[in-house]
Protein backbone atom coordinates (compact mmCIF):
# COMPACT_ATOMS: atom_id res chain seq x y z
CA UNK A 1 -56.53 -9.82 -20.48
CA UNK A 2 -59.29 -7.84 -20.16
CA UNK A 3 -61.45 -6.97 -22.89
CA UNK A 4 -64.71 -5.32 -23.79
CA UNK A 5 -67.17 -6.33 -26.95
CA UNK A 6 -67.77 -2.72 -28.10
CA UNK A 7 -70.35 -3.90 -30.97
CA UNK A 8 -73.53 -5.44 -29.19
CA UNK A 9 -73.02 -3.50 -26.32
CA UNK A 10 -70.48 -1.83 -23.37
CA UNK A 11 -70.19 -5.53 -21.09
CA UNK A 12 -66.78 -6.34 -19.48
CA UNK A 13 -65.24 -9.51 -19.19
CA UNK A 14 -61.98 -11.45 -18.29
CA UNK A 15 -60.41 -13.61 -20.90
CA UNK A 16 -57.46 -15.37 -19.92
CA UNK A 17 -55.14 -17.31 -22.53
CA UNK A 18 -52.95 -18.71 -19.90
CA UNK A 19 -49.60 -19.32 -21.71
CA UNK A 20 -51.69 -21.48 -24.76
CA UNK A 21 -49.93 -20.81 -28.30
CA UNK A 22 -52.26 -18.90 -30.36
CA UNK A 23 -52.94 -19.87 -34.46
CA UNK A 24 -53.71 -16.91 -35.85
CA UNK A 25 -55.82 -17.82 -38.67
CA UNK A 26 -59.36 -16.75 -39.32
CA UNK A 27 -61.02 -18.48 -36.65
CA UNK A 28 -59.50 -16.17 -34.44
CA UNK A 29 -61.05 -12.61 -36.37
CA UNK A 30 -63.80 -12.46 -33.34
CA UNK A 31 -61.29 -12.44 -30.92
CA UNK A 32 -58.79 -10.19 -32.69
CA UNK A 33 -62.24 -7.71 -33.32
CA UNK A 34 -62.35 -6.70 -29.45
CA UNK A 35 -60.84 -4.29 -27.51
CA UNK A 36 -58.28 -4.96 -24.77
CA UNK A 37 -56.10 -3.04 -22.52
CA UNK A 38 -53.26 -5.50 -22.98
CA UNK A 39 -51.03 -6.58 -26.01
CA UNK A 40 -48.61 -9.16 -24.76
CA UNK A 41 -50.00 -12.48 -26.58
CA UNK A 42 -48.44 -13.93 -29.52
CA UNK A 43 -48.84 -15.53 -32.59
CA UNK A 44 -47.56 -19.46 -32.42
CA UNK A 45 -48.31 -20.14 -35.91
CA UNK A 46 -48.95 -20.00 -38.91
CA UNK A 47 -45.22 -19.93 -40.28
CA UNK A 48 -45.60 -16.23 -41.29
CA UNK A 49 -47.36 -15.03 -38.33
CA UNK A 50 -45.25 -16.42 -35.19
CA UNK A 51 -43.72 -14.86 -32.95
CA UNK A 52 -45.89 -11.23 -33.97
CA UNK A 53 -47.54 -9.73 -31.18
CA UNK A 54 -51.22 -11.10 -32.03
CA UNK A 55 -52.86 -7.37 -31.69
CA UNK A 56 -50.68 -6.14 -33.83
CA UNK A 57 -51.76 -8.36 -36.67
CA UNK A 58 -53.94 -6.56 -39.59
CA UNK A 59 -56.80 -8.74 -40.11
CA UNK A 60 -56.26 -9.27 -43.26
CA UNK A 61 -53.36 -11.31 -42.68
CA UNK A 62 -55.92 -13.94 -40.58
CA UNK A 63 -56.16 -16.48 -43.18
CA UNK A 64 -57.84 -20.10 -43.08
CA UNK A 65 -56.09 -21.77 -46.37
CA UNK A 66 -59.25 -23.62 -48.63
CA UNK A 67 -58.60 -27.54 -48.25
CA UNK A 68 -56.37 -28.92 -51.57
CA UNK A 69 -58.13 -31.78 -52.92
CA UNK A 70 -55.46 -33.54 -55.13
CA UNK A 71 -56.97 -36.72 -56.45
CA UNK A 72 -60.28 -37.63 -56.28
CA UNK A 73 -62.52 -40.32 -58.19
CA UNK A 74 -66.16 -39.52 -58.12
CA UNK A 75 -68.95 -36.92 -57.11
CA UNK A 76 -70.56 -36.89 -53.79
CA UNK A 77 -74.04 -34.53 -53.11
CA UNK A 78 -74.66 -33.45 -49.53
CA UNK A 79 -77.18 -30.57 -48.14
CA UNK A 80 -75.68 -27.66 -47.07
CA UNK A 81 -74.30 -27.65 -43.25
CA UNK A 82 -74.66 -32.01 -43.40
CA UNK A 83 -71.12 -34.44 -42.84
CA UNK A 84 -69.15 -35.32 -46.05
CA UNK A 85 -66.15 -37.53 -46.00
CA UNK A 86 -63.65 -37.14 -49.11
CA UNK A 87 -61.82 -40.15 -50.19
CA UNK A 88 -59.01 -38.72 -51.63
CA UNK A 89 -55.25 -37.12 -51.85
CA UNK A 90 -55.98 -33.56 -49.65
CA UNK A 91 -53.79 -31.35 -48.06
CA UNK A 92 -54.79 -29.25 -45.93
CA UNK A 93 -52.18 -26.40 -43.67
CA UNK A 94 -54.13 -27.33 -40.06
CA UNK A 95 -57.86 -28.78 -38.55
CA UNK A 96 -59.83 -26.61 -38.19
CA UNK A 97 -63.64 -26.77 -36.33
CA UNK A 98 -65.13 -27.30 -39.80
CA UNK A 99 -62.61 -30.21 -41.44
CA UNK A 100 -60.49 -32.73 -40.60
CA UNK A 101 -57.18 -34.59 -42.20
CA UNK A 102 -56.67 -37.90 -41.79
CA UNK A 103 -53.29 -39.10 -42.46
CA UNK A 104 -54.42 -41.96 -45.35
CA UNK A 105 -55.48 -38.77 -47.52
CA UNK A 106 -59.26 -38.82 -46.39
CA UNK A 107 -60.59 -35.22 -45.68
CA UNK A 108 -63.91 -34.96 -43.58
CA UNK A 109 -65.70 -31.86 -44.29
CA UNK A 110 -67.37 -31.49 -40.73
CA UNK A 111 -69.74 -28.29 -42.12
CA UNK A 112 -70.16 -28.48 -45.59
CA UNK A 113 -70.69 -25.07 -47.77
């Protein structure tokens, strides 16, 4: 695929997927924000995105779901942008870069806002 960042400035560059699924969820707006000269790639998941050509996508519809938090049994104070692990009942749709599901319930917040 070749692409061009059209923002910052006019630079070229390859960008090659090479057959990997693509979840089309917000952590994929930057990518979905440039301009290409091919539209082949697809859309693995979410449920309601796959098998849409991934350019073809409105933006709005590249959604990261807020995690669930279920259960939980006390208050916990972090800084912003410091580590916090949730003991609790989450659910959450995927990881993502900023949080992680753990399958006994406990949700790490990698990122914290």
């Amino acid at each position: 695929v070749l692409a061009t960042s059209g923002i910052l400035s006019s630079t070229t560059f390859a960008l090659s997927f090479g057959g990997n699924p693509l979840h089309c969820n917000c952590e994929l707006l930057w990518l979905r924000r440039l301009s290409r000269e091919d539209d082949l790639e697809t859309c693995a998941s979410p449920p309601l995105l796959a098998g849409r050509y991934f350019w073809s996508v409105p933006e709005e519809e590249f959604l990261c779901e807020p995690p669930l938090i279920t259960r939980y049994s006390h208050d916990i104070r972090v800084l912003e942008g410091q580590h916090v692990a949730l003991r609790c009942k989450a659910k959450l749709v995927s990881n993502t870069s900023r949080t992680l599901v753990y399958t006994n319930g406990t949700l790490d917040i990698l990122i914290s806002t």
